[in-house]
Protein backbone atom coordinates (compact mmCIF):
# COMPACT_ATOMS: atom_id res chain seq x y z
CA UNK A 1 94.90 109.32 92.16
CA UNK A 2 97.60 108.29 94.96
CA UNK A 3 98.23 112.01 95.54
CA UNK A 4 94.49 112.47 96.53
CA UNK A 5 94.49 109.17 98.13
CA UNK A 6 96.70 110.52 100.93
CA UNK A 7 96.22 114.41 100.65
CA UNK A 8 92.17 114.38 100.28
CA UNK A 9 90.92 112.57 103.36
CA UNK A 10 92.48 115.65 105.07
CA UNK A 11 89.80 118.12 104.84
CA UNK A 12 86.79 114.92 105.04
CA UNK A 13 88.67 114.48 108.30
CA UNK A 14 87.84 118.18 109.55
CA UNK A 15 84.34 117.73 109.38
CA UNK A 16 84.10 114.37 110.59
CA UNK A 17 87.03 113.02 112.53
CA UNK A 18 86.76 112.45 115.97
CA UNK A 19 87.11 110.21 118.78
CA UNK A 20 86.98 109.12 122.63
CA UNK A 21 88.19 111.09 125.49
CA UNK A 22 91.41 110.82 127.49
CA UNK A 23 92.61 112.16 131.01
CA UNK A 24 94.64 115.03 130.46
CA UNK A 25 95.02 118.25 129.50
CA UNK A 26 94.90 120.25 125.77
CA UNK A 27 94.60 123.81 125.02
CA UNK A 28 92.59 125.51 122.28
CA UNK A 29 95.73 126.76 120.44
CA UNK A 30 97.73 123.23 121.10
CA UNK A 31 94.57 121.95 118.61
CA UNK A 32 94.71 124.46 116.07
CA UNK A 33 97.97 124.53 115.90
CA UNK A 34 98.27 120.26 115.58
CA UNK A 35 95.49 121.21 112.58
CA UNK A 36 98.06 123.73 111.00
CA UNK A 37 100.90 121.22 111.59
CA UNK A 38 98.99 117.96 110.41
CA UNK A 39 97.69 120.09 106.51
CA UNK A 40 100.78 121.49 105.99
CA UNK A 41 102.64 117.83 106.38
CA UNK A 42 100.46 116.34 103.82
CA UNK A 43 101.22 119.16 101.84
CA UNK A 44 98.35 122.11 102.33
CA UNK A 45 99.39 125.55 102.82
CA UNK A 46 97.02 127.09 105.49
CA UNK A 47 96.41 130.51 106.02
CA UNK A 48 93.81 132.15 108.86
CA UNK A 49 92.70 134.67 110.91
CA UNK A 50 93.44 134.24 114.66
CA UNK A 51 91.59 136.05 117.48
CA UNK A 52 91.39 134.93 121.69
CA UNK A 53 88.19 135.72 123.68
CA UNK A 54 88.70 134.66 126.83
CA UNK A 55 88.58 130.92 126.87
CA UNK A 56 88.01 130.76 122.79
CA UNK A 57 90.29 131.03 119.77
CA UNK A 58 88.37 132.00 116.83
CA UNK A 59 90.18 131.40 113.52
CA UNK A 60 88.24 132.86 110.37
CA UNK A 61 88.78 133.33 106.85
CA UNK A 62 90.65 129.91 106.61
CA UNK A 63 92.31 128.99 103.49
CA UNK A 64 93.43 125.50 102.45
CA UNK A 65 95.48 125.49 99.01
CA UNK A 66 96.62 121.67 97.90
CA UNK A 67 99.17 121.85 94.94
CA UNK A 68 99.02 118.91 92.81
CA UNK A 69 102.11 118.09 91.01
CA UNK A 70 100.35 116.30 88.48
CA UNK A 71 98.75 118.21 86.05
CA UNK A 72 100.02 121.78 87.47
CA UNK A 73 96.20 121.41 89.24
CA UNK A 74 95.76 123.92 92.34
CA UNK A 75 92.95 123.42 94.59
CA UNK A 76 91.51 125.64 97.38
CA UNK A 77 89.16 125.15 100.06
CA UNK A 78 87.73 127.91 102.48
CA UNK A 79 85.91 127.91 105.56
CA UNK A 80 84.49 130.99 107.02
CA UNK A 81 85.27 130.37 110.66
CA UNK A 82 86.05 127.64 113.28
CA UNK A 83 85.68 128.21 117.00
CA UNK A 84 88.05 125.74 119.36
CA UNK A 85 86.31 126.65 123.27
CA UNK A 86 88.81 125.41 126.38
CA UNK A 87 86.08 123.47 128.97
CA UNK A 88 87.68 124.38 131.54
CA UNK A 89 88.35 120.45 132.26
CA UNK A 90 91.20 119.67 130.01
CA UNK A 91 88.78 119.23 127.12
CA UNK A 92 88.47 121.36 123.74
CA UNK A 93 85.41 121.89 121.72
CA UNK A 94 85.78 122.04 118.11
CA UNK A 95 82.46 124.04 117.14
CA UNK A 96 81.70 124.89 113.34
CA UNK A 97 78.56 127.16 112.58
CA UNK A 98 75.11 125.39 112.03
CA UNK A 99 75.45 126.18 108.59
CA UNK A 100 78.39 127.51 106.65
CA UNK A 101 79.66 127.81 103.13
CA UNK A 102 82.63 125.41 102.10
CA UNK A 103 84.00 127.60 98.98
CA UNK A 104 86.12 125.77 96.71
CA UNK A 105 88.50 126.53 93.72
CA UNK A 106 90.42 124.49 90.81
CA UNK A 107 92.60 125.95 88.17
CA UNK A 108 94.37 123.99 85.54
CA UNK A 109 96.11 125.21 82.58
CA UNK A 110 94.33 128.52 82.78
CA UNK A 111 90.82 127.31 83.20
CA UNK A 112 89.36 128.24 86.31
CA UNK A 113 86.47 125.69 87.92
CA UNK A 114 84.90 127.06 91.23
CA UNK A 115 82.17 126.56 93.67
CA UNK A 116 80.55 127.11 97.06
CA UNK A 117 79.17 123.77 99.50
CA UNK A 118 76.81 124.44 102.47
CA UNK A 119 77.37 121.97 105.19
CA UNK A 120 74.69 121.87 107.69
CA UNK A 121 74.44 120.39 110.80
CA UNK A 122 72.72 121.20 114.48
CA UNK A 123 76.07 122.54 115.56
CA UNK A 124 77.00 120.01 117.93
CA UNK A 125 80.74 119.82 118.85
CA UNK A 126 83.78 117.84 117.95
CA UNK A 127 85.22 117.44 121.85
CA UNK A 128 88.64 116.75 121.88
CA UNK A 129 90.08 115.08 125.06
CA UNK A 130 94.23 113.76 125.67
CA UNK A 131 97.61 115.47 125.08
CA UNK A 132 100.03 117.20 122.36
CA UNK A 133 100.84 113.50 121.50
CA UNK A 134 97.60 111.63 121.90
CA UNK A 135 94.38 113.33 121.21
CA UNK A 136 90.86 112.12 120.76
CA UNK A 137 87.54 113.39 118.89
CA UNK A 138 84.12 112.40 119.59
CA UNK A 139 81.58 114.15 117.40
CA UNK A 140 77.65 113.00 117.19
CA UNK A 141 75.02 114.52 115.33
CA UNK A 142 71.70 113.65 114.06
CA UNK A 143 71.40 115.13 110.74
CA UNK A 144 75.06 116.15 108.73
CA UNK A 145 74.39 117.25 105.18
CA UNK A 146 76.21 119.08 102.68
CA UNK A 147 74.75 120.55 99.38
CA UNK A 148 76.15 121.73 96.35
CA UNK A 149 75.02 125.82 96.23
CA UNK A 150 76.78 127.16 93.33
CA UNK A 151 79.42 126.38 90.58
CA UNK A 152 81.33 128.94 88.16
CA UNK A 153 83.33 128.02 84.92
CA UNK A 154 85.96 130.59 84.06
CA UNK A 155 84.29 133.24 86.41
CA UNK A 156 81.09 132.97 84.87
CA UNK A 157 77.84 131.00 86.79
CA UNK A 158 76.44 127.82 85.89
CA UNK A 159 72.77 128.32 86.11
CA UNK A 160 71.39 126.72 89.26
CA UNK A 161 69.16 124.09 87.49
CA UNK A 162 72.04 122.58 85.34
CA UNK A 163 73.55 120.39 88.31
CA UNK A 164 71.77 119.34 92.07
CA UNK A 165 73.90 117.11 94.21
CA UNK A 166 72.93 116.50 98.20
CA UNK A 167 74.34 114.50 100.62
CA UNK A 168 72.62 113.64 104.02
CA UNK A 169 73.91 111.22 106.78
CA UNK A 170 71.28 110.84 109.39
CA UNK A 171 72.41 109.74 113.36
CA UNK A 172 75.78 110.43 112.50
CA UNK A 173 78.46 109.22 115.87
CA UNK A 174 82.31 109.21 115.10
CA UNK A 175 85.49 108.60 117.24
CA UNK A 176 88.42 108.91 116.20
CA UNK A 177 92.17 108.32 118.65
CA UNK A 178 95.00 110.00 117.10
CA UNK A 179 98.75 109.00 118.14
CA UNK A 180 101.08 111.77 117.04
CA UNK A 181 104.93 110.95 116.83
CA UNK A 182 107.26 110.48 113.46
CA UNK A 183 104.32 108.81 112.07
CA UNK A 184 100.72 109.78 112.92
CA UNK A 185 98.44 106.85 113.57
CA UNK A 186 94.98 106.90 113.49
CA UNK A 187 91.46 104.42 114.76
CA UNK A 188 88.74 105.37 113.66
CA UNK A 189 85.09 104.42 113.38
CA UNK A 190 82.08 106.16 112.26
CA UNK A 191 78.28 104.96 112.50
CA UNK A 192 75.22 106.22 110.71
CA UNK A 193 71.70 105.28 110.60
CA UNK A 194 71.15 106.54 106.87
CA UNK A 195 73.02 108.26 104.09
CA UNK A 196 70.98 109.54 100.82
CA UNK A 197 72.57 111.08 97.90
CA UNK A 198 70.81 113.01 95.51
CA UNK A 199 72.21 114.15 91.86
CA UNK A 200 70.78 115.69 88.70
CA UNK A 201 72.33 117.47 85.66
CA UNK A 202 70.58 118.69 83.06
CA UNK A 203 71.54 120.11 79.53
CA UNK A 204 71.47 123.69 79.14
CA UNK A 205 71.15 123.89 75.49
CA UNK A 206 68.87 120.89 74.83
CA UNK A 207 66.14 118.56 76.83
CA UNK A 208 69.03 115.88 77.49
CA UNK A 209 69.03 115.07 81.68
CA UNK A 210 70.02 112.67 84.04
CA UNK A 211 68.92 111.94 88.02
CA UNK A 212 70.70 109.89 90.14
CA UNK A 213 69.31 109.44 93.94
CA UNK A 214 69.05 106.68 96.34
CA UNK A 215 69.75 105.35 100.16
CA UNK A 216 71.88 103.47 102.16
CA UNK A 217 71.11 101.92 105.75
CA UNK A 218 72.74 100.67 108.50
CA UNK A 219 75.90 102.71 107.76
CA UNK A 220 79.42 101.72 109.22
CA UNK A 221 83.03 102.27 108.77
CA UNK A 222 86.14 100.87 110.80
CA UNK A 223 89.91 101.70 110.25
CA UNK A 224 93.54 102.29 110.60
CA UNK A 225 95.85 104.43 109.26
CA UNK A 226 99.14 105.62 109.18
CA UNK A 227 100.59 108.79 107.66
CA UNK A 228 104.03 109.81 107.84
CA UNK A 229 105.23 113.41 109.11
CA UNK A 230 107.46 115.75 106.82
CA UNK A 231 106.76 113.35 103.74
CA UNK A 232 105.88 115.00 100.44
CA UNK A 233 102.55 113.95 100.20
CA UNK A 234 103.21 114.16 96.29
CA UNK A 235 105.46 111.41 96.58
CA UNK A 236 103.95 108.13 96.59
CA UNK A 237 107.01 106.09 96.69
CA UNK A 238 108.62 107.91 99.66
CA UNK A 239 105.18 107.47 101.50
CA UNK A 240 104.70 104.24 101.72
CA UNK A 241 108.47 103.81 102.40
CA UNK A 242 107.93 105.67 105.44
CA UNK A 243 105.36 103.54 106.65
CA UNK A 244 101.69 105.47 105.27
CA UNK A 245 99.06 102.60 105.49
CA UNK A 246 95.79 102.41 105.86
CA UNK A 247 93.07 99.28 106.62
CA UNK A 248 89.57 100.31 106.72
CA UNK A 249 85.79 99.07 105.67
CA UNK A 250 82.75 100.18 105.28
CA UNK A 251 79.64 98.21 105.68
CA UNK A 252 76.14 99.03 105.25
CA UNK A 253 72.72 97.18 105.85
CA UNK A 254 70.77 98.01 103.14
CA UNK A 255 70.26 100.27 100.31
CA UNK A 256 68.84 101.22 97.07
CA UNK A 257 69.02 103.59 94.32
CA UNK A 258 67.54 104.62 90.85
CA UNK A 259 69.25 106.24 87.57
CA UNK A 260 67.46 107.73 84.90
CA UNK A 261 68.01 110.29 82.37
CA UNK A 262 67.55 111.39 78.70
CA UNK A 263 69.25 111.74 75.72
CA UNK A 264 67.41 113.16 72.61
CA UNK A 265 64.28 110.66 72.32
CA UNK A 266 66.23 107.92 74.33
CA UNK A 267 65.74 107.37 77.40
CA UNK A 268 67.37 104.88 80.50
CA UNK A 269 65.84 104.34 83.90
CA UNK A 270 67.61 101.62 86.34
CA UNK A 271 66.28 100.99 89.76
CA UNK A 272 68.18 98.69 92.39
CA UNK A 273 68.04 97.11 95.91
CA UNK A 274 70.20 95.37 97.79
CA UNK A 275 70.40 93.97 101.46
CA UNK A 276 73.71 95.02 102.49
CA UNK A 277 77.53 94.73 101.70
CA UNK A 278 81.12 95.72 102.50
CA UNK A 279 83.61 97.66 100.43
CA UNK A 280 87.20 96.89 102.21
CA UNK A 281 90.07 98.60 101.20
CA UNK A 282 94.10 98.03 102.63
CA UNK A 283 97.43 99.47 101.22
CA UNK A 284 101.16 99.37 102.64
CA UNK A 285 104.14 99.23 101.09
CA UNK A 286 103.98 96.20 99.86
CA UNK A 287 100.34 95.23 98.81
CA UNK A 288 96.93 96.80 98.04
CA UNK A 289 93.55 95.04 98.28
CA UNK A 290 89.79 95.56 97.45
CA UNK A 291 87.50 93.23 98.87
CA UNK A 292 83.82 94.27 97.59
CA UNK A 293 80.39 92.27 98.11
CA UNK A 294 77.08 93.00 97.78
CA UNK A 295 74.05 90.21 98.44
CA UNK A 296 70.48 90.30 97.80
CA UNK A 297 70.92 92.54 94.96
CA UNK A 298 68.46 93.23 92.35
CA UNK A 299 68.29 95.70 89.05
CA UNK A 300 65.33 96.80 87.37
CA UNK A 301 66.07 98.00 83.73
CA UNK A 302 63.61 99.63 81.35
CA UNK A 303 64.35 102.09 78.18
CA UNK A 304 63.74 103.58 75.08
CA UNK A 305 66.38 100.87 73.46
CA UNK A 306 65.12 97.83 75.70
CA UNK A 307 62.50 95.71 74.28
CA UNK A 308 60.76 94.61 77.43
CA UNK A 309 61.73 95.62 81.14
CA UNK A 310 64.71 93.63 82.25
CA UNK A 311 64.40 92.03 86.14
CA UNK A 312 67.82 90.43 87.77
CA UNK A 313 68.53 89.53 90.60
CA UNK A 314 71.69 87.97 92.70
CA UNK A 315 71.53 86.58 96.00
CA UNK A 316 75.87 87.34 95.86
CA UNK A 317 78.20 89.50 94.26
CA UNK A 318 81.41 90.17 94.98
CA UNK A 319 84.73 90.97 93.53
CA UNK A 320 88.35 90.48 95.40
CA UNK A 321 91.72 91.70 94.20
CA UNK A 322 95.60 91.59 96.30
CA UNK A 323 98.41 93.36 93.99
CA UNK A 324 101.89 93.59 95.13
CA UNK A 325 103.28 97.02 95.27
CA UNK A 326 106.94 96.63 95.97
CA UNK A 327 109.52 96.42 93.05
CA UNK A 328 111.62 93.61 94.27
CA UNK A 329 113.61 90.55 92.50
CA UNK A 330 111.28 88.36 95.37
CA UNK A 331 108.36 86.31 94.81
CA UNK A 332 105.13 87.93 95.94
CA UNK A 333 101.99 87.02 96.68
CA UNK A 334 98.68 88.13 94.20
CA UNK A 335 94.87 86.99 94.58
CA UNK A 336 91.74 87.69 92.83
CA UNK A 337 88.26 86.35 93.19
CA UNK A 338 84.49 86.81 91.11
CA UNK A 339 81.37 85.70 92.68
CA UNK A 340 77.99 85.74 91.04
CA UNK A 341 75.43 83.26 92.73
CA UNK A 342 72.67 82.55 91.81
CA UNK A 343 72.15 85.07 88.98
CA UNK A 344 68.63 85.07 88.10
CA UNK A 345 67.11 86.64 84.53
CA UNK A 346 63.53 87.22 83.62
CA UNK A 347 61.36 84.44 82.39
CA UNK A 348 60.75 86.77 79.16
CA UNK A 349 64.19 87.08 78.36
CA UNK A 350 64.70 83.30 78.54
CA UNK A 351 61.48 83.10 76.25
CA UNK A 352 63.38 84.65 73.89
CA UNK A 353 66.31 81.17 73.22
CA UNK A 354 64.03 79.02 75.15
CA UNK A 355 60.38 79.51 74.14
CA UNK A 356 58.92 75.84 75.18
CA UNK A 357 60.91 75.90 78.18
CA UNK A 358 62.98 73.14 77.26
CA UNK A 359 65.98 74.27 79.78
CA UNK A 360 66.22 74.34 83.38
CA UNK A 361 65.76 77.94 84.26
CA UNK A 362 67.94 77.47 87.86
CA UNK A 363 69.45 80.73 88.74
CA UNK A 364 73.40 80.48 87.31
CA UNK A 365 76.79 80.72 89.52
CA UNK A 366 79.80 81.86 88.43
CA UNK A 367 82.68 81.71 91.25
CA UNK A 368 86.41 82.28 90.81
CA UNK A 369 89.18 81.93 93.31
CA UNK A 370 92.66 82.52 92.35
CA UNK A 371 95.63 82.94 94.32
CA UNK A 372 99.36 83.01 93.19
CA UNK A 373 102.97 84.41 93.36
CA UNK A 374 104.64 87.13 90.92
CA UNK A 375 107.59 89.31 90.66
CA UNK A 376 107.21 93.30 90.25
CA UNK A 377 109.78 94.17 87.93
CA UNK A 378 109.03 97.97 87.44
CA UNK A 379 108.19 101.38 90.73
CA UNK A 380 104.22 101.06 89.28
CA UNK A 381 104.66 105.18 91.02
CA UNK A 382 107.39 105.81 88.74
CA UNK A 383 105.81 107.70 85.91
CA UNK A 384 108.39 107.20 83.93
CA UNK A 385 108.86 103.61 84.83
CA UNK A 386 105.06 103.14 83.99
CA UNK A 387 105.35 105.08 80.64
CA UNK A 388 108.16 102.41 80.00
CA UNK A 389 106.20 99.75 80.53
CA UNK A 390 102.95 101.02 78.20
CA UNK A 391 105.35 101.47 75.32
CA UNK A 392 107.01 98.04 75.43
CA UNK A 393 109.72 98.89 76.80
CA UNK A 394 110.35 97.04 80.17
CA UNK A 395 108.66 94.13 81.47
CA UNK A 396 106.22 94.37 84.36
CA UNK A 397 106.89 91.69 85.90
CA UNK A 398 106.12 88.08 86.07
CA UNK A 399 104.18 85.06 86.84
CA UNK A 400 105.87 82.39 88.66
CA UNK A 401 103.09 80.45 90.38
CA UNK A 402 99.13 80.22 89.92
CA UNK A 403 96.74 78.02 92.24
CA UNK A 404 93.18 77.74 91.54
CA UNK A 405 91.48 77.37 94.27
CA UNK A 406 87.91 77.42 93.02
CA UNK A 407 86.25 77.31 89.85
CA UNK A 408 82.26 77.05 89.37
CA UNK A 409 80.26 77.45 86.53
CA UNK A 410 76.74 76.42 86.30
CA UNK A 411 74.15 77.02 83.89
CA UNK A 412 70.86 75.80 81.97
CA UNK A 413 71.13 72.47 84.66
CA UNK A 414 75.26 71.92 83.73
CA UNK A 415 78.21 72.42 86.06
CA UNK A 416 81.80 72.65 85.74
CA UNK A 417 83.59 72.49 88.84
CA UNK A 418 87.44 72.48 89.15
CA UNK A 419 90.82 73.69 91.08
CA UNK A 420 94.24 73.35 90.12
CA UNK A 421 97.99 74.51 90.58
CA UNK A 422 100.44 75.49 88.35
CA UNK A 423 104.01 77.04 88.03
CA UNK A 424 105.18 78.51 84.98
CA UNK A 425 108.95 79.06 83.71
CA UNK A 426 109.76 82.77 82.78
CA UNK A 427 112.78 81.17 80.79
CA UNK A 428 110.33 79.41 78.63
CA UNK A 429 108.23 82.02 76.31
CA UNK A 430 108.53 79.65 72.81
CA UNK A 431 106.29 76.06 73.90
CA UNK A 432 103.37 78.18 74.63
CA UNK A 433 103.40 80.54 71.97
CA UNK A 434 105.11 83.81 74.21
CA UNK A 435 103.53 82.30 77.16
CA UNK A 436 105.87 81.52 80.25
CA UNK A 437 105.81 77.36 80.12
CA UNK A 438 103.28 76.25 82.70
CA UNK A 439 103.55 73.08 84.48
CA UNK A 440 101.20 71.34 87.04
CA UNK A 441 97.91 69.68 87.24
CA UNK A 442 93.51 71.10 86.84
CA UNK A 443 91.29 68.81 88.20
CA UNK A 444 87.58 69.04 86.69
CA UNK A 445 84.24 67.71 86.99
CA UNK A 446 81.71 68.51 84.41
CA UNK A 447 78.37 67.33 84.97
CA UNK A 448 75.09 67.89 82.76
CA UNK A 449 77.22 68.63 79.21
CA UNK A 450 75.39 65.82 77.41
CA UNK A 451 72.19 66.62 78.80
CA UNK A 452 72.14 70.18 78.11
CA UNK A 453 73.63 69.47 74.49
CA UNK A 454 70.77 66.95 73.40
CA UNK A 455 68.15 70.34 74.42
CA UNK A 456 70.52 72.78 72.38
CA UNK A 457 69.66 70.15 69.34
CA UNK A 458 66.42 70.02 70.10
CA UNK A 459 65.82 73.84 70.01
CA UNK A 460 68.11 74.01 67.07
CA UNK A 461 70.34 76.09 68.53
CA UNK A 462 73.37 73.28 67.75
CA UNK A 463 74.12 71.33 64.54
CA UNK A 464 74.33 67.98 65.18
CA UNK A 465 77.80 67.87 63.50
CA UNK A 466 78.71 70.77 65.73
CA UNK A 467 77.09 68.71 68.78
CA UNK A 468 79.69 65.91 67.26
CA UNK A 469 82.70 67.75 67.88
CA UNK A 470 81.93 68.96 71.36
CA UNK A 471 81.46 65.29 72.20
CA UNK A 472 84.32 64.06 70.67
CA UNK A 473 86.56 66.48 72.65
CA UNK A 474 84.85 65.72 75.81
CA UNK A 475 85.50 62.13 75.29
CA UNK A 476 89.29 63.06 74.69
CA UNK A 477 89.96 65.62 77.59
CA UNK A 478 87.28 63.63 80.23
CA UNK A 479 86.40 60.01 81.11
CA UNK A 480 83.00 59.00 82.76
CA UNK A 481 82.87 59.97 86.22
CA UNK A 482 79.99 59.14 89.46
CA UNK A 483 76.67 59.54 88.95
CA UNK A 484 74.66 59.86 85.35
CA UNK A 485 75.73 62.53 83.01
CA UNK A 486 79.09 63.03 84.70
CA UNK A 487 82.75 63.34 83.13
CA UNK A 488 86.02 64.25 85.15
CA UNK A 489 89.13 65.00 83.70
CA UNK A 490 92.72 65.55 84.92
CA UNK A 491 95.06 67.57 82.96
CA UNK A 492 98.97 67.14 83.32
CA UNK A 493 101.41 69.61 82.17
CA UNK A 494 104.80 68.31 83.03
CA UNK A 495 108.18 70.47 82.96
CA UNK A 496 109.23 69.70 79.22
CA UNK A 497 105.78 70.66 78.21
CA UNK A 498 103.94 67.41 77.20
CA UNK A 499 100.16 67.83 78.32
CA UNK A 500 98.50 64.58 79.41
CA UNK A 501 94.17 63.94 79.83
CA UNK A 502 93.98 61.20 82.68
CA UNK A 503 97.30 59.79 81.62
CA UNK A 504 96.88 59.58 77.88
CA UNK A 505 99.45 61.89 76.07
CA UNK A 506 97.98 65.13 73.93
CA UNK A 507 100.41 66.59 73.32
């Protein structure tokens, strides 16, 4: 997946990069020949046709072939021609045909997987403005699309009807400055008023099927990146060590979408809406993040296997992660974070455990916020180093320090609210049972519990005696706290692992 990572946003980039204009002076072969020099650094070999007329280079039958160590995978893209047209002002035009085939080829092992793309658009240019070491694309259109036209297995043709897929941005505007030197770094930013995607498949030799369409508004993307020049793009390792990065996200306003499909006399259909998120995504050397969120989201579930038609809803989701990279004897920092609020289910489905309405029905929140410090003990871009570490036979890495610094549950009119912070001794894997010994102290609040118990009892959905023992262990870990129906509890784990409940000894 690295290898693609770095190599694949090359040929995205030749449709779509571009960028702002600068005062000096480029030639039509100076770009084409920066094109040839950029692929074949990340590891394409390029091949193509070149002819001049007059103030135009035409380069046709282009070939792109990326080798993929992993896998022994080859893959090929072509393009039919590209014309790159001198101004006459120190400016280049970059101009593909209205429409075009994009013809593309895999082989793996023998098997053979190939297929043709037709990207449309109304041919508007890619103008490229600046110098050998500084260049600049600005590209706007207002309708880019590019649909799947044909697909062969082993030489032989799918049949047309067995797989659809469509992509259309609408209002499309991208800029893109470009700073060429040992490293090539890249700002970029790209703005769209609409993108819809459109999939089906069906099953050839029976009435199984499958659609998947929808919509996104309000597109927009900003970013950084840095790749390094004569790297082996194969080579994770050696690219980040040369400095490849890359900080970018994408936001959009709005969007929805529906799956449905078929399998024998089952069937699924799932319908969605949201209003808007982000999808952020960094990597260096040293860490990689995801930072995804989503709010006003809502799903719409109905099938062959579903009783009733499911309705949720969530006014937040979201879902943040920060690994360390870097093999190193050092402490670094990790984070992760969940967020559901205010998850909402169907009054049917609550029927179902609560049929007199008994509990609050509040929408339910589940938040986690977790930050700490670790040691990578193993090149995670090593595959032999990670095939070491699946089969037992080196240690990852460790935990050295956990802080919680947010935890919210809340449900059926109870809460449980808490932080904490913790370090934990690597040295130490016998007091907690192959754990490394943690010591610190959790803070909770848990308000609601007895409230929501005496309901479960009433429902019969708890024994008392099993009612019993969740009180009893509340009145050991907790003691009363503010306000009615309210228990807080501080938990102490010191050094030579004795765990204490607000001062009283555990264990």
């Amino acid at each position: 997946m690295s290898v693609f990572l770095a190599r694949g946003s090359v040929a995205a980039a030749i449709l779509v990069v571009s960028t702002q204009a600068a005062l000096a002076d480029l030639s039509a072969q100076e770009v084409w020949e920066d094109w040839k020099a950029y692929l074949t650094s990340t590891g394409y070999e390029v091949s193509g046709t070149e002819s001049q007329s007059g103030s135009t280079l035409i380069v046709s039958d282009i070939s792109m072939t990326l080798p993929v160590p992993e896998g022994d995978v080859v893959g090929t893209l072509t393009l039919p021609e590209i014309k790159f047209v001198e101004n006459g002002d120190g400016t280049v035009n970059v101009l593909l045909p209205q429409e075009f085939p994009l013809g593309f080829e895999f082989s793996e092992e023998g098997e053979d997987f190939a297929g043709t793309l037709i990207y449309a658009h109304d041919g508007s240019p890619m103008k490229v403005a600046g110098d050998v070491g500084n260049m600049s694309y600005d590209y706007s259109a207002p309708k880019v699309s590019v649909t799947l036209d044909s697909l062969r297995a082993d030489g032989e043709a799918i049949p047309a009807d067995v797989l659809k897929a469509q992509i259309v941005l609408n209002d499309v505007v991208t800029k893109t400055a470009m700073t060429i030197g040992t490293v090539r770094a890249y700002d970029q930013n790209l703005t769209a008023s609409s993108l819809s995607y459109d999939f089906a498949f069906k099953d050839p030799e029976s009435d199984d099927h499958g659609v998947f369409k929808g919509m996104l508004q309000g597109l927009g993307f900003n970013g950084t990146s840095t790749v390094p020049v004569d790297v082996d793009s194969g080579d994770m390792q050696a690219l980040l060590a040369a400095g490849f990065a890359f900080d970018g996200a994408f936001t959009f306003t709005g969007g929805n979408g529906s799956v449905s499909g078929a399998e024998g006399r089952e069937t699924f259909s799932m319908e969605s809406t949201s209003e808007g998120g982000e999808i952020a995504v960094a990597m260096d050397r040293k860490h990689l993040s995801y930072d995804l969120s989503q709010t006003g989201a809502t799903v719409n579930i109905s099938g062959s296997d579903i009783p009733f038609p499911l309705a949720l809803s969530m006014a937040e989701a979201g879902i943040k992660l920060m690994l360390p990279l870097e093999k190193s004897e050092d402490e670094q920092d990790f984070a992760l974070g969940i967020t559901l609020r205010d998850f909402a289910v169907p009054d049917m489905l609550w029927a179902m455990v609560d049929p007199n309405g008994q509990l609050p029905r509040d929408p339910a929140t589940l938040i986690v916020d977790l930050a700490g410090k670790g040691k990578v003990l193993f090149d995670m871009f090593d595959p032999k180093a990670m095939e070491d570490v699946e089969k037992g036979k080196t240690q990852p890495g460790e935990l050295n320090a956990l802080t919680v610094k947010q935890l919210q549950v809340s449900a059926a009119g109870a809460e449980l609210t808490g932080t904490g912070d913790f370090t934990f001794n690597n040295d130490d894997l016998t007091s907690f049972d192959g754990m490394p010994a943690p010591s610190g102290t959790a803070n909770l609040k848990l308000t609601g519990a007895n409230t929501l118990i005496d309901k479960l009892i009433q429902m019969g959905l708890m024994s008392e005696s099993d009612a019993m023992g969740a009180r009893m262990m509340m009145g050991m870990l907790a003691v009363p706290g503010e306000g009615e129906d309210t228990l807080t509890s501080k938990i102490e784990i010191s050094e030579d692992g004795q765990i204490r409940a607000n001062g009283q000894r555990i264990k």
